[in-house]
N, C-alpha and C. Protein backbone atom coordinates (compact mmCIF):
# COMPACT_ATOMS: atom_id res chain seq x y z
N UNK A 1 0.82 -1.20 0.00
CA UNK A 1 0.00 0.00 0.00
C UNK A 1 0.87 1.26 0.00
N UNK A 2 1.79 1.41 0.59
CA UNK A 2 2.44 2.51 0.71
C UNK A 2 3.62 2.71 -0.43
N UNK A 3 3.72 1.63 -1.43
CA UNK A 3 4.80 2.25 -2.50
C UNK A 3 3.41 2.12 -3.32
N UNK A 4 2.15 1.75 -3.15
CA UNK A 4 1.03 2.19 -4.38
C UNK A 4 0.79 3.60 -4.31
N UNK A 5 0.68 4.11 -2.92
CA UNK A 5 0.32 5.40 -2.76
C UNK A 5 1.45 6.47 -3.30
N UNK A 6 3.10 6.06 -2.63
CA UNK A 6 4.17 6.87 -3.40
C UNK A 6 4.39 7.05 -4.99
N UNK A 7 3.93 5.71 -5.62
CA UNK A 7 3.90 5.88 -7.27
C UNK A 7 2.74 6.68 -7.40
N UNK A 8 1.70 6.70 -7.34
CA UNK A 8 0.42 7.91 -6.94
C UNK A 8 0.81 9.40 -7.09
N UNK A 9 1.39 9.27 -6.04
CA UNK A 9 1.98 10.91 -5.52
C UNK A 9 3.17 11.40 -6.53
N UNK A 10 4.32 10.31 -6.55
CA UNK A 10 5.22 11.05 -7.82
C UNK A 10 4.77 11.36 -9.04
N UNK A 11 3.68 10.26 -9.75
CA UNK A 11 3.09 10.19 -10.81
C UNK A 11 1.45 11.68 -11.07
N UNK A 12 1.48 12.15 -9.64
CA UNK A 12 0.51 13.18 -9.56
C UNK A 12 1.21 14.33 -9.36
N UNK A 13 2.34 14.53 -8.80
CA UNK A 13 2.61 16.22 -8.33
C UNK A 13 4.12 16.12 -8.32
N UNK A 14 5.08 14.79 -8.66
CA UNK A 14 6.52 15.03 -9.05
C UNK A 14 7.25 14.80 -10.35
N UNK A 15 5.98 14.44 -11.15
CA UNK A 15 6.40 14.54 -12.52
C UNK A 15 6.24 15.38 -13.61
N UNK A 16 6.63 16.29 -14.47
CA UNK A 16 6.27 17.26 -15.74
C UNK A 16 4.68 16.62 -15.82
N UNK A 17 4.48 15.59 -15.60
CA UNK A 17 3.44 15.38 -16.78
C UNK A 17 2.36 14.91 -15.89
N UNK A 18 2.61 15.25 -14.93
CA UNK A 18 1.35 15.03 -13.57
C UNK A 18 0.77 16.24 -13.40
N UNK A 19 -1.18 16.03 -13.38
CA UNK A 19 -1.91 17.02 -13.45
C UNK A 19 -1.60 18.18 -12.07
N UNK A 20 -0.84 17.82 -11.39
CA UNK A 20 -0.16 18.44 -9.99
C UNK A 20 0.37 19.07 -9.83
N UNK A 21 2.10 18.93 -10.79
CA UNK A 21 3.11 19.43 -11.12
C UNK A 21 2.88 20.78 -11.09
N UNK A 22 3.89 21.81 -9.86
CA UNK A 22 3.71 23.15 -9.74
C UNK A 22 5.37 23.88 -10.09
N UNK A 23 6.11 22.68 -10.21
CA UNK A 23 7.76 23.39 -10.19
C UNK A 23 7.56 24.58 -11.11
N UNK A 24 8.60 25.33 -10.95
CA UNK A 24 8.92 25.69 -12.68
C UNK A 24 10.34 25.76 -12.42
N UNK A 25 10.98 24.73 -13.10
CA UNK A 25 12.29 24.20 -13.09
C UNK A 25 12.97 24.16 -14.69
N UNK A 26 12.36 24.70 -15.08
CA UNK A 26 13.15 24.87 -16.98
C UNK A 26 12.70 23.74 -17.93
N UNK A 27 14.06 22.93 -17.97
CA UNK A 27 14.07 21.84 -19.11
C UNK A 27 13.78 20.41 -18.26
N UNK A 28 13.88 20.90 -16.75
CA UNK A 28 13.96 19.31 -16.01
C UNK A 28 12.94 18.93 -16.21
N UNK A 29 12.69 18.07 -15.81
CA UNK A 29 11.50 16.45 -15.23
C UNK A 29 10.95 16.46 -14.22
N UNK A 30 11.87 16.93 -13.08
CA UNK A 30 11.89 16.86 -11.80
C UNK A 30 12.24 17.89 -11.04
N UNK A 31 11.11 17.56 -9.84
CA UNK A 31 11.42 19.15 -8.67
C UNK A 31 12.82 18.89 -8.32
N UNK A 32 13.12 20.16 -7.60
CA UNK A 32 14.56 20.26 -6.72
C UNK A 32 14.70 19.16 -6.12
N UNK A 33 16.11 19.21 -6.09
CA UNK A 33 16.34 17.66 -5.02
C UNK A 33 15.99 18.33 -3.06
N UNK A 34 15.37 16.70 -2.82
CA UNK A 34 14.39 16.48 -2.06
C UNK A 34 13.22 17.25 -1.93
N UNK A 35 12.59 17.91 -3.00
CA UNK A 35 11.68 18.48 -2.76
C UNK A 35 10.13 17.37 -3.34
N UNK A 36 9.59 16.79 -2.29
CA UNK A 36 8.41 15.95 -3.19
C UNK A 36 7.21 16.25 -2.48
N UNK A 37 6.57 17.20 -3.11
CA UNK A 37 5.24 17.00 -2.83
C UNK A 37 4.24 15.79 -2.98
N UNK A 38 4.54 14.94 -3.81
CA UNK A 38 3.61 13.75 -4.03
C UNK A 38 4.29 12.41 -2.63
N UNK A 39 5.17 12.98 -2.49
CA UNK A 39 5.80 11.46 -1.46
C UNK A 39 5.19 12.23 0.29
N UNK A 40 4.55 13.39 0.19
CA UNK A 40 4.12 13.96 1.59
C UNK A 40 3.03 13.68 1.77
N UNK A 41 2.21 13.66 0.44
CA UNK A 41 1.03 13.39 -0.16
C UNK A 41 0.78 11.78 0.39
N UNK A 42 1.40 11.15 0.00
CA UNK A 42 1.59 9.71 -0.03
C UNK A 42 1.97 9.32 1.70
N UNK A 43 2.64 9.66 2.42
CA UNK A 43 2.63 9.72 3.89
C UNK A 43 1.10 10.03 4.55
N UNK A 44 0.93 11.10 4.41
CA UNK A 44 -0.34 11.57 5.13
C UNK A 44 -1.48 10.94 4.54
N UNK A 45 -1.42 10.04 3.73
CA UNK A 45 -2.71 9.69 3.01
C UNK A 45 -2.28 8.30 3.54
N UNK A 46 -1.64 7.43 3.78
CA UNK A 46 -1.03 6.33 4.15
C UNK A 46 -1.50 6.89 6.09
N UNK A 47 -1.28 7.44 6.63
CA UNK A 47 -1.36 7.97 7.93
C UNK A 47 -3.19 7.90 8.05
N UNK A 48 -3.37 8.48 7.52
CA UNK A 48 -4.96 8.45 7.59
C UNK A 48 -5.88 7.10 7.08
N UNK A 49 -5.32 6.20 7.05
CA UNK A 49 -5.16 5.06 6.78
C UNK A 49 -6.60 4.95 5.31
N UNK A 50 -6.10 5.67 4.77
CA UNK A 50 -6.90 5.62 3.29
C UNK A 50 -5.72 5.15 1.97
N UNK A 51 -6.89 3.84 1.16
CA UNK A 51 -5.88 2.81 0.36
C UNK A 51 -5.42 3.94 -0.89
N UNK A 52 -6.25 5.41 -1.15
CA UNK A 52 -6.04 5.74 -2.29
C UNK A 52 -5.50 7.06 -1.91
N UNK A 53 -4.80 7.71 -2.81
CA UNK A 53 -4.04 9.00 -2.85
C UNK A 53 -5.16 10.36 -2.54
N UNK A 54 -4.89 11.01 -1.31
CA UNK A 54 -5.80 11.76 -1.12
C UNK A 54 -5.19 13.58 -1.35
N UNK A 55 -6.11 14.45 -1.67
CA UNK A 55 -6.43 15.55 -2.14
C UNK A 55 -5.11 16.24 -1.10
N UNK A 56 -4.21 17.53 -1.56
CA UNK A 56 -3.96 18.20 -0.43
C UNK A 56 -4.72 19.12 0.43
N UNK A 57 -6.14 19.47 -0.53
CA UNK A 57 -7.05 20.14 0.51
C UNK A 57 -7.12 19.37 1.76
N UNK A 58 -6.97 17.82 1.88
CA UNK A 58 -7.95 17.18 3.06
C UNK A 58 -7.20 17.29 3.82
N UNK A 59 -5.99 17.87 3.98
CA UNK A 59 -4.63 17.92 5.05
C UNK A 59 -4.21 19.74 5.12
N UNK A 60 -5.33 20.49 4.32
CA UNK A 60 -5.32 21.83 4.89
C UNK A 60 -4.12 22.40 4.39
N UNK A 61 -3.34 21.31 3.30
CA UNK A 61 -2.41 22.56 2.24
C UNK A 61 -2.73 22.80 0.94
N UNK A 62 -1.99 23.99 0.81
CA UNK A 62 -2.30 24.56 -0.93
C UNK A 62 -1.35 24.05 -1.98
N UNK A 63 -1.82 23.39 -3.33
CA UNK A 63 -0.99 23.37 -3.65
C UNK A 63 -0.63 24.71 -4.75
N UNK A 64 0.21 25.26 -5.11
CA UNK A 64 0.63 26.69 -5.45
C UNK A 64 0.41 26.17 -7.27
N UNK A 65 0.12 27.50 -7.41
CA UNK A 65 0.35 27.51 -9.24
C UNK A 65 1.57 27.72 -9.65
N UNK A 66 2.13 26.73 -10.55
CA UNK A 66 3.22 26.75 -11.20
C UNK A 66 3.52 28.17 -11.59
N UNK A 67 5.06 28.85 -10.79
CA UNK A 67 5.60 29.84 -10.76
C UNK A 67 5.21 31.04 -9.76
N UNK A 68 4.29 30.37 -9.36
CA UNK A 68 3.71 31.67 -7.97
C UNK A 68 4.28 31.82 -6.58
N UNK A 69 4.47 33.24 -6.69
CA UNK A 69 5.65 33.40 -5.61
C UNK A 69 4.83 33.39 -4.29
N UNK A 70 5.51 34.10 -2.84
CA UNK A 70 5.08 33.85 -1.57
C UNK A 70 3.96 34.76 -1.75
N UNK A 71 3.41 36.08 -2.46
CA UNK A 71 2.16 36.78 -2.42
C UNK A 71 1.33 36.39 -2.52
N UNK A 72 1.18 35.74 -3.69
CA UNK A 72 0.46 35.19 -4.53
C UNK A 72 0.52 35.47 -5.73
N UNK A 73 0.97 36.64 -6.35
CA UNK A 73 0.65 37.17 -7.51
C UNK A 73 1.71 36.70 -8.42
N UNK A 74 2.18 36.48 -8.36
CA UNK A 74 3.71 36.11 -9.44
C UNK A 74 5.33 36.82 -8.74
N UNK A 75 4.73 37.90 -7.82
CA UNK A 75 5.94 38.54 -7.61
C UNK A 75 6.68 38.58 -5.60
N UNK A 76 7.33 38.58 -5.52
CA UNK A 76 7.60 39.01 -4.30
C UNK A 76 8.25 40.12 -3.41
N UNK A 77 7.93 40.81 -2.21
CA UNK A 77 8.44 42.00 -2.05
C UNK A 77 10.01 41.91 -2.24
N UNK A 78 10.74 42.71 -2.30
CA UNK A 78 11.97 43.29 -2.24
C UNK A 78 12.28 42.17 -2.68
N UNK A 79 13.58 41.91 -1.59
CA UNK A 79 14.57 40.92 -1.40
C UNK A 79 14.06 39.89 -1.17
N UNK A 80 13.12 39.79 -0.62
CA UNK A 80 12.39 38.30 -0.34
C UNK A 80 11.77 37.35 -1.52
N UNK A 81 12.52 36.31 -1.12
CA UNK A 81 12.58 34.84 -2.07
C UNK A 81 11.85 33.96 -1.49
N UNK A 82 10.75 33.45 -1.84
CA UNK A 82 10.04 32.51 -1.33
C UNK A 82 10.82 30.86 -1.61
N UNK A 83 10.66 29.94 -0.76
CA UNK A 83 11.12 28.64 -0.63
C UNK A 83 10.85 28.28 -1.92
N UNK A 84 10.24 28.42 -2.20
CA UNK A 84 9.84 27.32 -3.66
C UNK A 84 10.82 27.92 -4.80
N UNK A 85 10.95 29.36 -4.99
CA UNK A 85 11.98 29.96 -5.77
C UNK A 85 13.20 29.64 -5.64
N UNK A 86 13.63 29.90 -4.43
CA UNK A 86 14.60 29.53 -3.88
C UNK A 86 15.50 28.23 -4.18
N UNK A 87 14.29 27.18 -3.93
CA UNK A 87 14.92 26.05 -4.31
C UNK A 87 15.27 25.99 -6.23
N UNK A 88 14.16 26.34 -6.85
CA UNK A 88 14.18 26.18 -8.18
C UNK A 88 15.23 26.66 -8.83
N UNK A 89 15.71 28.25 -7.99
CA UNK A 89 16.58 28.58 -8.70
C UNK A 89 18.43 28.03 -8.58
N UNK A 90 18.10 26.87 -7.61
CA UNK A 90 19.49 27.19 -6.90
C UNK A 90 19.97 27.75 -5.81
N UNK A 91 19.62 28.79 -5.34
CA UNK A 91 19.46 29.64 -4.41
C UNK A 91 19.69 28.91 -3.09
N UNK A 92 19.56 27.67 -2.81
CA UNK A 92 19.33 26.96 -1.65
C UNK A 92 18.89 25.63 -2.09
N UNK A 93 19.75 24.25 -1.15
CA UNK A 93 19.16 23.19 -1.03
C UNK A 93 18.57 22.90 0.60
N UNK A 94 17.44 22.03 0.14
CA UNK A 94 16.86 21.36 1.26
C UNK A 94 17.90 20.19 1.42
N UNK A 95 18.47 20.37 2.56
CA UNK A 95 19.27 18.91 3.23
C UNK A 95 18.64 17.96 3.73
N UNK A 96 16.98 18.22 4.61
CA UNK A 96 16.70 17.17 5.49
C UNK A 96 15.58 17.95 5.57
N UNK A 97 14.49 17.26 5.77
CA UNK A 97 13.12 17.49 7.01
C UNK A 97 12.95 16.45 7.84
N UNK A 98 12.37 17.23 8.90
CA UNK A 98 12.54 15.96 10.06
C UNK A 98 11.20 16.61 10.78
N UNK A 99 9.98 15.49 10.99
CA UNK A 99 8.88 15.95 12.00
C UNK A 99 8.58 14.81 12.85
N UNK A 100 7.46 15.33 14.46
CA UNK A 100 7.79 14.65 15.00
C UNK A 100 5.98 14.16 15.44
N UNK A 101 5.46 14.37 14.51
CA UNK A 101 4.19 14.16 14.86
C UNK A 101 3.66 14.57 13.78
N UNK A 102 2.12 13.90 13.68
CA UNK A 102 1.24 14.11 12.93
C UNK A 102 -0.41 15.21 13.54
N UNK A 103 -0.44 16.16 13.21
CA UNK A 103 -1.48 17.07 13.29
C UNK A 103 -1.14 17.77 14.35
């Protein structure tokens, strides 16, 4: 159940060609390294002990429109780089997440 749900999740929100897919990463395939929205997807939907890949509304996150910064609008104040830019551009890698509970 839980590598049905992870092929689910990569195949929904970590691939170019998944109706999900929010990167905007250029010519790649693939989000930043370690960045997977479909394998968080696939945890919490596995946690809630449901056999099929569930919505990120039902866990109270957004998923963002491809290229939309921390405002919302496309842009961000000043100097400020939102995480998702950040990662896309290089700007910063994610090394690790680590949590210690659920809800």
């Amino acid at each position: 159940l839980r590598k049905q749900l992870t092929v689910a999740g990569i195949k929904m929100y970590d691939q170019v060609s998944g109706t999900g897919f929010a990167w905007t990463v250029g010519r790649s395939k693939k989000p930043p390294p370690r960045c997977g929205s479909g394998q968080i997807l696939a945890h919490f939907s596995y946690l809630s002990w449901s056999v099929n890949l569930r919505n990120p509304q039902d866990f109270g996150l957004k998923v963002r429109v491809a290229g939309e910064e921390a405002n919302g609008v496309g842009q961000t104040h000043s100097a400020m780089l939102s995480l998702h830019s950040a990662t896309e551009s290089g700007a910063c890698q994610i090394e690790a997440a680590v949590g210690k509970s659920y809800g």
